[in-house]
Protein backbone atom coordinates (compact mmCIF):
# COMPACT_ATOMS: atom_id res chain seq x y z
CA UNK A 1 60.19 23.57 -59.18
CA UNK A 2 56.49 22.76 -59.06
CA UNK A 3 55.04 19.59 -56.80
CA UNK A 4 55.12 16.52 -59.11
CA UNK A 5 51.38 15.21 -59.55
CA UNK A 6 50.94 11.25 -58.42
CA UNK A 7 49.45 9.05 -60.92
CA UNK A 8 45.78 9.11 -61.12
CA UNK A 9 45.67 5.51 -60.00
CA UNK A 10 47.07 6.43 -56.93
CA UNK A 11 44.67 8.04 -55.56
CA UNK A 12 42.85 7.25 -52.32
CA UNK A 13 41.86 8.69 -48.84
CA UNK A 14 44.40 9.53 -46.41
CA UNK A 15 42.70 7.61 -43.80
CA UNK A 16 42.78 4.83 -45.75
CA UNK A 17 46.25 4.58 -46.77
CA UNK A 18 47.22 4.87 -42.62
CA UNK A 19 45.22 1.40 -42.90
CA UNK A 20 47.57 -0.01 -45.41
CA UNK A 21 50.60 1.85 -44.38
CA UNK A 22 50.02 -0.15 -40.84
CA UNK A 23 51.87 -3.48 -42.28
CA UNK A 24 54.72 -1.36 -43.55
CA UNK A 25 55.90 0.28 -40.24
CA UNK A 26 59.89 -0.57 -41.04
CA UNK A 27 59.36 1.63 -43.99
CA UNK A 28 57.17 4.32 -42.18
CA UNK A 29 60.59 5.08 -39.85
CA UNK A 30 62.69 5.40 -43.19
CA UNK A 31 60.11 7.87 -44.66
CA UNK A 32 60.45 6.44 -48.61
CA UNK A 33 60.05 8.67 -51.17
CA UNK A 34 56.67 7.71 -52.25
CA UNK A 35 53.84 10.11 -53.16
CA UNK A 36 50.83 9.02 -51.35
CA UNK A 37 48.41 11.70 -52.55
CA UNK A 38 46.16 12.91 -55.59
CA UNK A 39 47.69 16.57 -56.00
CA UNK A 40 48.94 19.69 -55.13
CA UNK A 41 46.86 20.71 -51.92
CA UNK A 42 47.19 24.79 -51.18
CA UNK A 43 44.35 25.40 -49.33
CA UNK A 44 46.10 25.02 -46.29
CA UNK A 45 50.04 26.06 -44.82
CA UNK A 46 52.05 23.48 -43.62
CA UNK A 47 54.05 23.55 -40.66
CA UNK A 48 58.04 22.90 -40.37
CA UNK A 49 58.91 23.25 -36.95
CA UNK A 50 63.28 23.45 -36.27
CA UNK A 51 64.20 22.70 -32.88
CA UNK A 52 67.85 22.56 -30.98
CA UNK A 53 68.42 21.69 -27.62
CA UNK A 54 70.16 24.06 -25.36
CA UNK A 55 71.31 27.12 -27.83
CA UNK A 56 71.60 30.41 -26.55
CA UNK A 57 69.87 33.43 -28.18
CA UNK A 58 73.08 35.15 -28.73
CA UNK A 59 74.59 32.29 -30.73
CA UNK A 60 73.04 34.01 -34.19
CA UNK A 61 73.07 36.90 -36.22
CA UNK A 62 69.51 38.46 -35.12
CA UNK A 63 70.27 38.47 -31.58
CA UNK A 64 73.68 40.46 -32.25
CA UNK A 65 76.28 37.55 -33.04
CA UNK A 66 77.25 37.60 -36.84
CA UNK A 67 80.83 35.99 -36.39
CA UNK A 68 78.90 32.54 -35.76
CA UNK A 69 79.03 30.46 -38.86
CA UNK A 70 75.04 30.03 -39.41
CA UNK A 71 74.56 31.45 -43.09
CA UNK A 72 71.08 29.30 -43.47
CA UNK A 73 69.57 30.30 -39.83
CA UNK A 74 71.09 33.82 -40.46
CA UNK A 75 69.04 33.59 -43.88
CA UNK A 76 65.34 32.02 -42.46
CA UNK A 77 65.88 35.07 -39.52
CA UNK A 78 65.45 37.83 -42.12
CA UNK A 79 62.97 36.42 -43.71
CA UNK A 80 60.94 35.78 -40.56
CA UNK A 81 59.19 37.53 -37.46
CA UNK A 82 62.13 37.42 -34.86
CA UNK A 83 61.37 37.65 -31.39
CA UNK A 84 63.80 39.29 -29.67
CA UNK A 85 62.87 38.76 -25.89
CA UNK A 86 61.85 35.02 -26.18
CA UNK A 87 61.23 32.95 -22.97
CA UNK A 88 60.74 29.12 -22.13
CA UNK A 89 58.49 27.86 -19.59
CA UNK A 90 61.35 25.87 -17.28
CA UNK A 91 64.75 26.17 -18.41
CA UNK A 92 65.17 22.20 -18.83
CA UNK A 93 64.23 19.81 -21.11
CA UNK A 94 61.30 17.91 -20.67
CA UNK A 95 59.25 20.68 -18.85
CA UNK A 96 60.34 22.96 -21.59
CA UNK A 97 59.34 20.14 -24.62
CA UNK A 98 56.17 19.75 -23.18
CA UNK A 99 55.09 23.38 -22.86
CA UNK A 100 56.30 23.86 -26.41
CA UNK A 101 54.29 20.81 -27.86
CA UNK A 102 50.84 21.05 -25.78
CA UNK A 103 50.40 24.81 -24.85
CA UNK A 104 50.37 23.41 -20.92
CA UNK A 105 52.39 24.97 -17.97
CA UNK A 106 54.79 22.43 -16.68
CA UNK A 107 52.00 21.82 -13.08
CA UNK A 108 49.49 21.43 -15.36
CA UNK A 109 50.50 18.93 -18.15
CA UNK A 110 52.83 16.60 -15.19
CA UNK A 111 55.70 17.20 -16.97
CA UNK A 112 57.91 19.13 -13.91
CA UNK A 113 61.36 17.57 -14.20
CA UNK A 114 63.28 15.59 -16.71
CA UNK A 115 62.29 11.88 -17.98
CA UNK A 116 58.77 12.50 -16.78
CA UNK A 117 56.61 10.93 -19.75
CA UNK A 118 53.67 13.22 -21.20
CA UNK A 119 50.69 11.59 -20.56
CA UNK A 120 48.45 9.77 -23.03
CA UNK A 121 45.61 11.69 -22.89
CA UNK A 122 47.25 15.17 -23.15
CA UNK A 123 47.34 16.46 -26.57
CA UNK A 124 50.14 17.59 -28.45
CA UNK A 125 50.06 20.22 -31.58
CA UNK A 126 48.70 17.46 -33.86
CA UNK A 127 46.23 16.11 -32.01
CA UNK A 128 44.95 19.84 -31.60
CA UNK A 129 44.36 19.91 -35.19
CA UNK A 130 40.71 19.89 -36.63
CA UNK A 131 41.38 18.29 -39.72
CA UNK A 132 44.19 16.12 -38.37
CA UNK A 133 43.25 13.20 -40.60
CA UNK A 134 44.28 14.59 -43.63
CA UNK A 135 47.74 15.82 -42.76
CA UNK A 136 50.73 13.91 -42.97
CA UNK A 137 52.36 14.17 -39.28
CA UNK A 138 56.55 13.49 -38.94
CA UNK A 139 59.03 13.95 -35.75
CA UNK A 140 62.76 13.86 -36.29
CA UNK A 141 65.09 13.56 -33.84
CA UNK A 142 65.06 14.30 -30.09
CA UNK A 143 61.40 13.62 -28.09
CA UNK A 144 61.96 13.55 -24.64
CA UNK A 145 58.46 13.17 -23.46
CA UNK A 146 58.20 9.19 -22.93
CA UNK A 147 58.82 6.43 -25.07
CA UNK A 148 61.45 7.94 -27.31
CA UNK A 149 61.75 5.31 -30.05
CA UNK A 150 58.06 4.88 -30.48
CA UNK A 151 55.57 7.02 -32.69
CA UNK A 152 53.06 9.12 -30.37
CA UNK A 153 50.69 12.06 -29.77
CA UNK A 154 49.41 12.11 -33.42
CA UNK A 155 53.12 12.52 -35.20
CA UNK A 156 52.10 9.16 -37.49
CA UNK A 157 56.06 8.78 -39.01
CA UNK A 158 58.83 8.50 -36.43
CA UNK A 159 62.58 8.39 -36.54
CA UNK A 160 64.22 8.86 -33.10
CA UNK A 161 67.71 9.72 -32.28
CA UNK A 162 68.19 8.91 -28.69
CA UNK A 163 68.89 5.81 -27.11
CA UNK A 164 69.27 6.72 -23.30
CA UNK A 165 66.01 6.70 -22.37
CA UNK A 166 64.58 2.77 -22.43
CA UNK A 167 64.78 2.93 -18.46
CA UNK A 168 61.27 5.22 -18.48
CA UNK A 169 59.60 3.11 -21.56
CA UNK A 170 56.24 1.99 -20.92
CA UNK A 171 55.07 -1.00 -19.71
CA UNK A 172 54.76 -3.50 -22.60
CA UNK A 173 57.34 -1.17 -24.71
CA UNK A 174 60.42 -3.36 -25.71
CA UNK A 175 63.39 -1.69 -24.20
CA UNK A 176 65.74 -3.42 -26.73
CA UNK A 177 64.08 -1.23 -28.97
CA UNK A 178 66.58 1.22 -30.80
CA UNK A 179 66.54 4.41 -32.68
CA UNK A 180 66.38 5.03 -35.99
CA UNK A 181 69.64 7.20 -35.90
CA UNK A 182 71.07 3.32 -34.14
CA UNK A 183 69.84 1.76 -37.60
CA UNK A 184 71.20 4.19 -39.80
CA UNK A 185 74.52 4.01 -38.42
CA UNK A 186 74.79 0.27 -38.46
CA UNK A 187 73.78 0.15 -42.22
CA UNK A 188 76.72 2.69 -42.77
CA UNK A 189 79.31 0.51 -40.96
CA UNK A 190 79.65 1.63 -37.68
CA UNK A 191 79.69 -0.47 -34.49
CA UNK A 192 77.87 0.18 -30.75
CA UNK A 193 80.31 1.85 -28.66
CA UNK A 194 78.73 1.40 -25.19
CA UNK A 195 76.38 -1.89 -24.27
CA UNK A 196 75.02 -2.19 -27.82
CA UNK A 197 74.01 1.65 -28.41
CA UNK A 198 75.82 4.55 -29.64
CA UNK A 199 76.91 6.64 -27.44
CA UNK A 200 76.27 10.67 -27.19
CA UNK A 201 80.08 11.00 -27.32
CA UNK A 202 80.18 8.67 -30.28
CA UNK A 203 77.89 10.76 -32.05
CA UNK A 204 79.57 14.07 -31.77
CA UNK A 205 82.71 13.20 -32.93
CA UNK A 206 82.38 10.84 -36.11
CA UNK A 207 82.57 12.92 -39.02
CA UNK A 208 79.55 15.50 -40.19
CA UNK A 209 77.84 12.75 -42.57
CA UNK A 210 77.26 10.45 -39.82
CA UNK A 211 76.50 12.73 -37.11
CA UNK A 212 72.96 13.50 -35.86
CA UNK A 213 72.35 16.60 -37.39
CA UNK A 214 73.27 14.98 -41.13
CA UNK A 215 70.69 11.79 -40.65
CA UNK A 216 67.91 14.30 -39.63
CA UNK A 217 68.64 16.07 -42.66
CA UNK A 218 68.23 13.12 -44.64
CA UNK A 219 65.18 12.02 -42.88
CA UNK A 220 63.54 15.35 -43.28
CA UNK A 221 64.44 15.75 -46.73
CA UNK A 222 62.80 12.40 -47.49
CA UNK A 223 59.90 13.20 -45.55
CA UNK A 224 58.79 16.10 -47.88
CA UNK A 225 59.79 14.21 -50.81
CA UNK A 226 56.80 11.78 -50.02
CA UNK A 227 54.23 14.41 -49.06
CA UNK A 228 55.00 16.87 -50.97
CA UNK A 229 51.52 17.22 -52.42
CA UNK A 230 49.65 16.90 -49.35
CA UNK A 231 49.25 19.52 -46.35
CA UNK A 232 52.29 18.34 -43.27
CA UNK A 233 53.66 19.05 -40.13
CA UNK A 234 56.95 18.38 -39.69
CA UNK A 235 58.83 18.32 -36.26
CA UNK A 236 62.74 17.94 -36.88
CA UNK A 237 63.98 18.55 -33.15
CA UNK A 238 68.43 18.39 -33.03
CA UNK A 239 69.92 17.79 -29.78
CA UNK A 240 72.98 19.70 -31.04
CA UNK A 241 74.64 22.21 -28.95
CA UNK A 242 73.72 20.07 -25.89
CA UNK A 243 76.18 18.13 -24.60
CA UNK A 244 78.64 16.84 -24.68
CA UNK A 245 80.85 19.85 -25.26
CA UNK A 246 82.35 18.24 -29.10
CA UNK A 247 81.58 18.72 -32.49
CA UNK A 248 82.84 17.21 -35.50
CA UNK A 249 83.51 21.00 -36.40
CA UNK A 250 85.39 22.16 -33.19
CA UNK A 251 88.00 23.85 -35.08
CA UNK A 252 85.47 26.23 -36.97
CA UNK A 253 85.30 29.37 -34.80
CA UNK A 254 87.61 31.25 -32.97
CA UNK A 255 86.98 31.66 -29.06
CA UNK A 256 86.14 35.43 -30.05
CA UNK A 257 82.63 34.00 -31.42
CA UNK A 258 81.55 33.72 -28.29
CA UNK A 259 83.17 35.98 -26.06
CA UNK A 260 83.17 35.02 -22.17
CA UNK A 261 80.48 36.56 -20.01
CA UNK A 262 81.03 39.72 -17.96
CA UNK A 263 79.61 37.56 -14.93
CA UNK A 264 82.43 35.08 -15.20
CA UNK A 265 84.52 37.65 -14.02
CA UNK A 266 82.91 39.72 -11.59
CA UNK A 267 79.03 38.59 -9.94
CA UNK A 268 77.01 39.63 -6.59
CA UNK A 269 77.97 39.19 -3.07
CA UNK A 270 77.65 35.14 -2.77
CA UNK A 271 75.59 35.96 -0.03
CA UNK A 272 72.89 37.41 -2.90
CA UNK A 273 73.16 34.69 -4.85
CA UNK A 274 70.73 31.34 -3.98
CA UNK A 275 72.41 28.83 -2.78
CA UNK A 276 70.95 26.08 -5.23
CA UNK A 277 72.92 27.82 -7.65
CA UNK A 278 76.04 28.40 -5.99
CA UNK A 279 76.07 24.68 -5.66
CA UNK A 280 76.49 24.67 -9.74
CA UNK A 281 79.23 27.03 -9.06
CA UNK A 282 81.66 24.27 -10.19
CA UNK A 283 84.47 22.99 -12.57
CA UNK A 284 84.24 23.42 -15.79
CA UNK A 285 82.31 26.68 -14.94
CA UNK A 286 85.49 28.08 -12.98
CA UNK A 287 88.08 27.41 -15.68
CA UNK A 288 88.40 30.27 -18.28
CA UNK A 289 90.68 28.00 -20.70
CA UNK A 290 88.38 24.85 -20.63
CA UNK A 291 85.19 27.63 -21.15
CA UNK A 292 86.96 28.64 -24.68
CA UNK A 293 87.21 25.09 -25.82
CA UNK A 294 83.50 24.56 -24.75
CA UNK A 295 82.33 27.43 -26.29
CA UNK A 296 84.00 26.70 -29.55
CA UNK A 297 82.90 23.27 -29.68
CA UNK A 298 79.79 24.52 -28.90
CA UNK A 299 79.24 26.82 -31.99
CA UNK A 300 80.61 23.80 -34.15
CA UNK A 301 77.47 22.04 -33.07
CA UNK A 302 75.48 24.54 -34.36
CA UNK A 303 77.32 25.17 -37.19
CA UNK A 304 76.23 21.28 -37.91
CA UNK A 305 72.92 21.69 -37.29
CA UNK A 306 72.50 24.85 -39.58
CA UNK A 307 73.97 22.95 -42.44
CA UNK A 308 70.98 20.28 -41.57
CA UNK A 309 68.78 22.98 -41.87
CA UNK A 310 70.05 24.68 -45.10
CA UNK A 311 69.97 21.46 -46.61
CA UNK A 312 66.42 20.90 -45.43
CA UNK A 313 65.16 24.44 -46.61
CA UNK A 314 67.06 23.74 -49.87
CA UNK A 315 64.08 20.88 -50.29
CA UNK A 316 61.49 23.00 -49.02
CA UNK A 317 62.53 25.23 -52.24
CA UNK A 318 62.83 22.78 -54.55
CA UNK A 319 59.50 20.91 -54.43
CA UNK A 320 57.74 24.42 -54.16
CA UNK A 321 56.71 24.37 -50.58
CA UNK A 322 58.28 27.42 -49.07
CA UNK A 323 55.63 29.78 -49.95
CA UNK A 324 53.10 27.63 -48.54
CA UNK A 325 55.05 26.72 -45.55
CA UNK A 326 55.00 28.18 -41.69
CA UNK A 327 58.61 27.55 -40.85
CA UNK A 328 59.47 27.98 -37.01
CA UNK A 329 62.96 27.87 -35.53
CA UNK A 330 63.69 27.90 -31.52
CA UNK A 331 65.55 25.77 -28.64
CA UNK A 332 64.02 24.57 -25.59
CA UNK A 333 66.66 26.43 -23.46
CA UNK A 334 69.74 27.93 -23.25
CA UNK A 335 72.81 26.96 -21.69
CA UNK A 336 74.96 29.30 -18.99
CA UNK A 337 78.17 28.54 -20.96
CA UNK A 338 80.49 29.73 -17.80
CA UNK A 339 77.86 32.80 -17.64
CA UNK A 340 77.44 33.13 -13.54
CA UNK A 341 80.48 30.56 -13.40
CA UNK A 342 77.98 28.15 -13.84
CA UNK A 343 77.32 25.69 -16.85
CA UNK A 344 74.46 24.17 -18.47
CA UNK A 345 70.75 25.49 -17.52
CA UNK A 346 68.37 25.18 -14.72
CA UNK A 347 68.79 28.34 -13.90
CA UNK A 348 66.71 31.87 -14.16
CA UNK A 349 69.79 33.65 -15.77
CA UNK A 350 68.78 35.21 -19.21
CA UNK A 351 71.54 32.79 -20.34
CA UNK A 352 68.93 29.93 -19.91
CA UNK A 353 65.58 31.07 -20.11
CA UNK A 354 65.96 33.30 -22.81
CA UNK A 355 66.26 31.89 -26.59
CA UNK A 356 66.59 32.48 -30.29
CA UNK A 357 62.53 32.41 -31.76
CA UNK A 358 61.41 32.99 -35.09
CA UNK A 359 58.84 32.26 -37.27
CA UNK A 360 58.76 32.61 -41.52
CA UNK A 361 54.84 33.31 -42.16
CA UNK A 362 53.52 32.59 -46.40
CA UNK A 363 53.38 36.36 -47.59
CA UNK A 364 54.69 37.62 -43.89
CA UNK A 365 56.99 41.11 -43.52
CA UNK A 366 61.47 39.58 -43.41
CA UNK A 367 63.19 41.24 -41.26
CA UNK A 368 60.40 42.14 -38.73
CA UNK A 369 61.11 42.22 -34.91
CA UNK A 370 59.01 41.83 -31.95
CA UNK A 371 60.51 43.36 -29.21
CA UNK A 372 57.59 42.82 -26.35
CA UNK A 373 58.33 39.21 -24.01
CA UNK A 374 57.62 35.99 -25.94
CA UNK A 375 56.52 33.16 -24.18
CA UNK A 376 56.94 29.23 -25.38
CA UNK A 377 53.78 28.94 -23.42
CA UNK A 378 51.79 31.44 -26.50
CA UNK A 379 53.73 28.66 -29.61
CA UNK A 380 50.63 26.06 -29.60
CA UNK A 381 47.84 28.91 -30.00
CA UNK A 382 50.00 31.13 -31.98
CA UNK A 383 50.45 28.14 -34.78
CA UNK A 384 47.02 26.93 -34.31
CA UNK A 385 45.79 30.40 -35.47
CA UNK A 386 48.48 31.16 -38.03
CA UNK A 387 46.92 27.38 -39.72
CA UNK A 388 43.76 29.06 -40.25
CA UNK A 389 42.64 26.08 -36.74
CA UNK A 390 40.05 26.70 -34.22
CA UNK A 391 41.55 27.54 -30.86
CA UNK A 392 41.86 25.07 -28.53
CA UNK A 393 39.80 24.79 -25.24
CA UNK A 394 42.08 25.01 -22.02
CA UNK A 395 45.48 26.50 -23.57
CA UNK A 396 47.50 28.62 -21.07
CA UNK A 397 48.78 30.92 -23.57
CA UNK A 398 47.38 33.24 -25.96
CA UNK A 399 47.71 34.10 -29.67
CA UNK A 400 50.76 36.47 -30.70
CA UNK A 401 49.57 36.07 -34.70
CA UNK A 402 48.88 39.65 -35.10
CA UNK A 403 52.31 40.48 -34.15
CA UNK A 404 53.44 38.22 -36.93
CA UNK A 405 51.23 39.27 -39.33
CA UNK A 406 52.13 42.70 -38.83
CA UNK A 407 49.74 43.61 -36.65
CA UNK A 408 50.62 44.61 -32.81
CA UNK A 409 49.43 43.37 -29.54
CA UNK A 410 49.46 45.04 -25.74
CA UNK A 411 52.98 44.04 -24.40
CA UNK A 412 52.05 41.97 -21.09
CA UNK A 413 54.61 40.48 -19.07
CA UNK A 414 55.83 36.74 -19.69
CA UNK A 415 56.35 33.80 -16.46
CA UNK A 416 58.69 31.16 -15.96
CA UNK A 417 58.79 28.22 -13.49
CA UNK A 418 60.93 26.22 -11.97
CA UNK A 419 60.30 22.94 -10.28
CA UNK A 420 62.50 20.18 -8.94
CA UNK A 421 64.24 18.27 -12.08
CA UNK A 422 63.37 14.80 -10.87
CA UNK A 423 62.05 12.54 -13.33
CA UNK A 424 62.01 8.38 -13.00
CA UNK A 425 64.82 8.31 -15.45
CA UNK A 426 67.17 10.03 -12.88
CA UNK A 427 68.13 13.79 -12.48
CA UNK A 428 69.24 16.23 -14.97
CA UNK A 429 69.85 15.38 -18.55
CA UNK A 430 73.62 14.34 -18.55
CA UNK A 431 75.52 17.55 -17.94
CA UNK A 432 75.72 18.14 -14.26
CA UNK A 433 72.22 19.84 -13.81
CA UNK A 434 71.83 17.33 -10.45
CA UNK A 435 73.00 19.76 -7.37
CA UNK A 436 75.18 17.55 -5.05
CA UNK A 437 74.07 17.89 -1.70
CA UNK A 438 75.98 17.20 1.73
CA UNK A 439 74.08 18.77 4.18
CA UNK A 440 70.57 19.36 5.35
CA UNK A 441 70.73 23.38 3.80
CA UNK A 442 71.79 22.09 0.34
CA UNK A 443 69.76 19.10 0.25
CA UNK A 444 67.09 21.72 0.98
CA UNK A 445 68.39 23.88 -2.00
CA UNK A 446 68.18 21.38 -3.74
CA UNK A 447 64.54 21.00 -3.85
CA UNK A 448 64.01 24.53 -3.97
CA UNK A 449 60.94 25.87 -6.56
CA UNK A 450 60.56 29.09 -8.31
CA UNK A 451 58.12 31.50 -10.12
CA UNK A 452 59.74 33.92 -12.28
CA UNK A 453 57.84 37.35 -14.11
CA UNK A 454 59.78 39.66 -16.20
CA UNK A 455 58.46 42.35 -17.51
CA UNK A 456 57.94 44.57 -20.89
CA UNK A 457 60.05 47.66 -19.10
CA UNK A 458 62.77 44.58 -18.26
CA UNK A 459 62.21 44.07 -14.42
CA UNK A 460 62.55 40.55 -13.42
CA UNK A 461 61.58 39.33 -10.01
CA UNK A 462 62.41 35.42 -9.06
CA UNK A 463 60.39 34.32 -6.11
CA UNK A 464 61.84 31.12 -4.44
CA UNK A 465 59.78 28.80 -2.14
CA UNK A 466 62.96 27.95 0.16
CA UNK A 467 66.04 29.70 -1.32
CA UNK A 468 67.28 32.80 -1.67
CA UNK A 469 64.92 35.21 -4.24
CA UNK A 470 66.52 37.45 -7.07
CA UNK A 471 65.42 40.67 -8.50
CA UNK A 472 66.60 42.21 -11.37
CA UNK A 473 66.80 46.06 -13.23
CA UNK A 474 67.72 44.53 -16.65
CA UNK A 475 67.86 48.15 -18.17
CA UNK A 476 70.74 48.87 -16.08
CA UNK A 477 72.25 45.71 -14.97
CA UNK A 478 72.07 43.20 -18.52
CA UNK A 479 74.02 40.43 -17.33
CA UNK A 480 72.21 40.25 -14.00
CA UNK A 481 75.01 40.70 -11.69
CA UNK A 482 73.73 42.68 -8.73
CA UNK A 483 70.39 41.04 -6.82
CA UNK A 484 68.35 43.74 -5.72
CA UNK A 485 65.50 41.67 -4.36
CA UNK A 486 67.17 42.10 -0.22
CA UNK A 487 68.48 45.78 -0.92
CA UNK A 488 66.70 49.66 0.16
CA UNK A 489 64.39 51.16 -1.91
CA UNK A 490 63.16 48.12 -4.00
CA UNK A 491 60.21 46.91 -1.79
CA UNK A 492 57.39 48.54 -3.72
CA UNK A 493 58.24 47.32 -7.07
CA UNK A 494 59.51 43.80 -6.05
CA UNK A 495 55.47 43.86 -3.75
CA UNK A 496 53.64 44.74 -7.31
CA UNK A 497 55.59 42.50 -9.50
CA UNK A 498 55.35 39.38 -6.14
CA UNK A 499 50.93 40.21 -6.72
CA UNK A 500 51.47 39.51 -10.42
CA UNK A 501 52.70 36.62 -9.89
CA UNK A 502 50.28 35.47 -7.79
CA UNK A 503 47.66 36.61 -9.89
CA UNK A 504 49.44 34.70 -12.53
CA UNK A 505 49.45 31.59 -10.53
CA UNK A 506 45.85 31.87 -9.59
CA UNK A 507 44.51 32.21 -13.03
CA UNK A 508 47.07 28.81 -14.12
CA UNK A 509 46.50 26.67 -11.00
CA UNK A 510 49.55 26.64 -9.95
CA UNK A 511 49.26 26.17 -5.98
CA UNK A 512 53.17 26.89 -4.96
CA UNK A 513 53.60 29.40 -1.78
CA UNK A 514 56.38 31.69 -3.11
C-alpha cells in the first residue's frame, strides 16, 4: 500500500506544528491518527528501534533456539544483519539504557547503577540528529533513565508504561503523574491493584489484549499511522521477559524450549567463583522444578512481545515504510535463568552480557551474520551513519556500518563494566539483583567493581577491584564453568589481555584500579 498524501491545505512546517501541537499534549500521549505532513518524504530512512528487557540471546531462532514460538522476530532475523556475539555495556538496566541511547560508557554519561536519571544535558540518539527538527520523534514503553512518565531527550510523543519510578522524579515533576499504559487500562475497565497503580504482577497476568506488550502495539501502530509521510524515529522499548516470572501465555512452551544450563548442574570450585556472586547463589536459582516454570513463563513473555512486534511490522508493510525503514531489534541484558544457579543479571556470565542484536538495513543482504564482538557501546554511531548523519563529537564507540552493509571491519575486542547498582530509587530493579550482606567480606562484595574484555579468539578476562577475578577459554569451556584466572600456565595471556584493559580504560576515562 502506498503512503496516503495529506490534503494540500494541510500543509505547514514541522516546527511549526510542535507550536500548535503544544496545547494538545493529552492527545500527543495517545498518538491520533492524524497526518501532519505535505507528502511522501524518501530522502531519508527512518528508524524503528525494538527493545525487550532482560532476553537472552538464545531465546530465538538465529542464536540456535527454533522451538521458541517467535515466528515475527524469527522473520525480521533473516532479513537482517545478525550479530552473533553481541555485548551490553553493564548487564543492568539503566547503565545498559543509557549506553544504548547516548553512545556513553556508563562513568562517563553518570548513569552507573539503576534509577540514576540521565542528565539533561547529555544527548540521546535524537538529539544527535542534524536535521532533528524535521523528524517526528516517539518512545513506547519502558525509559528508565529519569522521569519515566514525562517526554525527554528529543523523543517529542511519549507513552510510558511504568509506574514504579515517581520516587526519583524531578523536582517540580508531579509524582501523581501516571503512565499512559495506567490510562489505557482504566478506559478499558480495569481497577489499580496496589495504592492507585497497576501493579507489574497485574500486568503480566490479565489477558494478552490488556497486557503491556498489546498497548505498545497499539501505540506504535498509531504512531506510524500519523507520520507516515514524514521521516521518524520510533523507540518501542517492552519490559517483557523481565520480571516477574508470568505471562498471560505460560502454558505455550514446553520446559524443553529452554533447556536448563549445564552450569546448574555442575560449576567451579566455590572457592573460584567471586563471592559477590555466590551471594546470588540463592532460591529460586537452586530449585530445578521452580527454574522450568520460570523458564516457561519466561518464553510466554516473549512470545507476547513478538506478537507486538508482528503486529507492528504488519503496519510498517502496510503504509509502505519497510523499504525505507532501519529496523533494529535487541535487549538491554540478559537474564541467568538458573545458569550459574543464579537468577536475573548483574553478572559477567555470557547469560547476561551477551544478547540477541540485529539490524534490517533498506536494500541490506537477509540472512547475513557478523560473527566478530558487538558492542551496545558502537549502536549510536552505527545508526547515526547508517541515517546518512554526521558523526557525533565525543562517542565512545565506533561505526560497525560496513559490516552491515556488507562490507567487513578488523575484529577488535569488545569491554564491559560493572559498577555498584545503587541508584536513589533503591537497588536492583525488582528481582533480587541487591546482594544481602551480613558481614564486613560480603558487604565488601557487595560493592565490588569490574572491567570485563573478551576477545575475537573468545578469551574473556574479568578484572575485579575487591573480589575474586575470572578468566575464561570460551573455545573450550562455553558455559564458563572452570575460572582459570588463579590456575598454572595462564599468567601471560590473562597479563596481555589485564594491559588491554587498561589501555581501554585510559583511552575512555575510566579511573577504576582493577
Amino acid at each position: 500500500m502506498k503512503p496516503i498524501p495529506s490534503p494540500a491545505s494541510s500543509r505547514q512546517p514541522r516546527r511549526q506544528f510542535l507550536r500548535q501541537a503544544a496545547v494538545g499534549a493529552a492527545a500527543a500521549v495517545a498518538f491520533p491518527a492524524v497526518l501532519r505532513s505535505a507528502g511522501a518524504r524518501r530522502d531519508r530512512p527512518n528508524l524503528l528501534f525494538l527493545w525487550t528487557d532482560q532476553q537472552r540471546a538464545d531465546t530465538l531462532a538465529c542464536y540456535g533456539n527454533p522451538r521458541v514460538q517467535a515466528p515475527n522476530l524469527n522473520a525480521l532475523a533473516a532479513q537482517s544483519t545478525v550479530f552473533d556475539r553481541a555485548y551490553v555495556a553493564q548487564p543492568v538496566c539503566t547503565p545498559s539504557r543509557s549506553a544504548v541511547m547516548t553512545g556513553l560508557w556508563p562513568h562517563q554519561s553518570g548513569c552507573t547503577g539503576n534509577n540514576i536519571a540521565l542528565r539533561p544535558d547529555t544527548r540521546c540518539f535524537p538529539e544527535l540528529l542534524r536535521d532533528r527538527a524535521d523528524y517526528a520523534t516517539g518512545y513506547i514503553g519502558k525509559w528508565h533513565l529519569g522521569d519515566e512518565a514525562f517526554a525527554q531527550h528529543g523523543f517529542n510523543e511519549w507513552a510510558s508504561t511504568e509506574d514504579g519510578y515517581s520516587r526519583g522524579f524531578s523536582a517540580g515533576r508531579d509524582r501523581e503523574t501516571r503512565s499512559a499504559y495506567h490510562h489505557w487500562l482504566l478506559a478499558k475497565g480495569h481497577k489499580p491493584d496496589k495504592k492507585g497503580t497497576f501493579s507489574r504482577d497485574y500486568a503480566v497476568r490479565v489477558p494478552v489484549e490488556f497486557g503491556k506488550p498489546a498497548f505498545q502495539g497499539e501505540r506504535a501502530c498509531a504512531f506510524l499511522d500519523q507520520h507516515r509521510n514524514e521521516p521518524f524515529v520510533l523507540h518501542v522499548n517492552y519490559l517483557e521477559p523481565h520480571t516477574p516470572y508470568h505471562s498471560p501465555l505460560n502454558a505455550l512452551h514446553s520446559p524443553e524450549a529452554l533447556a536448563i544450563d549445564p552450569s546448574f548442574a555442575r560449576d567451579d570450585d566455590p572457592e573460584q567463583i567471586p563471592l559477590r556472586y555466590r551471594l546470588r547463589q540463592s532460591s529460586p536459582g537452586n530449585n530445578e522444578a521452580k527454574l522450568r516454570d520460570i523458564r516457561t513463563h519466561y518464553l510466554g513473555n516473549v512470545a507476547c512481545v513478538d506478537r507486538s512486534i508482528g503486529r507492528i511490522l504488519a503496519r510498517l508493510e502496510q503504509h509502505g515504510l519497510a523499504d525505507n525503514t532501519i529496523i533494529v531489534f535487541t535487549s538491554d541484558h540478559g537474564d541467568q535463568l538458573g545458569a550459574h544457579r543464579m537468577v536475573g543479571k548483574s553478572v559477567m556470565y555470557e547469560e547476561s552480557v551477551r544478547i540477541p542484536c540485529f539490524i534490517k538495513v533498506p536494500g541490506g543482504r537477509g540472512g547475513h551474520r557478523v560473527m566478530s564482538p558487538w558492542s551496545h557501546i558502537d549502536m549510536t554511531p552505527t545508526l547515526l551513519d547508517l541515517m546518512g548523519q554526521p558523526a557525533a563529537q565525543g562517542l565512545a564507540g565506533r561505526s560497525r556500518a560496513a559490516e552491515i552493509r556488507g562490507g567487513t571491519a578488523p575484529a577488535q575486542n569488545v569491554f564491559v563494566q560493572w559498577n555498584v547498582n545503587e541508584g536513589p530509587g533503591g537497588k536492583g530493579d525488582g528481582d533480587g539483583d541487591g546482594v544481602k550482606a551480613d558481614d564486613e567480606a560480603s558487604r565488601r562484595a557487595s560493592q565490588e567493581r569490574t572491567r570485563t574484555v573478551i576477545t575475537p579468539e573468545g578469551l574473556k578476562l574479568c578484572l575485579s577491584d575487591v573480589d575474586r577475578c575470572q578468566f575464561f577459554d570460551r573455545r573450550k569451556d562455553p558455559y564458563e564453568q572452570h575460572n582459570l584466572y588463579y590456575r598454572e600456565g595462564n599468567r601471560d595471556a590473562v597479563a596481555k589481555l589485564t594491559k588491554e584493559i587498561h589501555a581501554w580504560q585510559k583511552r575512555v576515562g575510566d579511573t577504576l584500579a582493577v
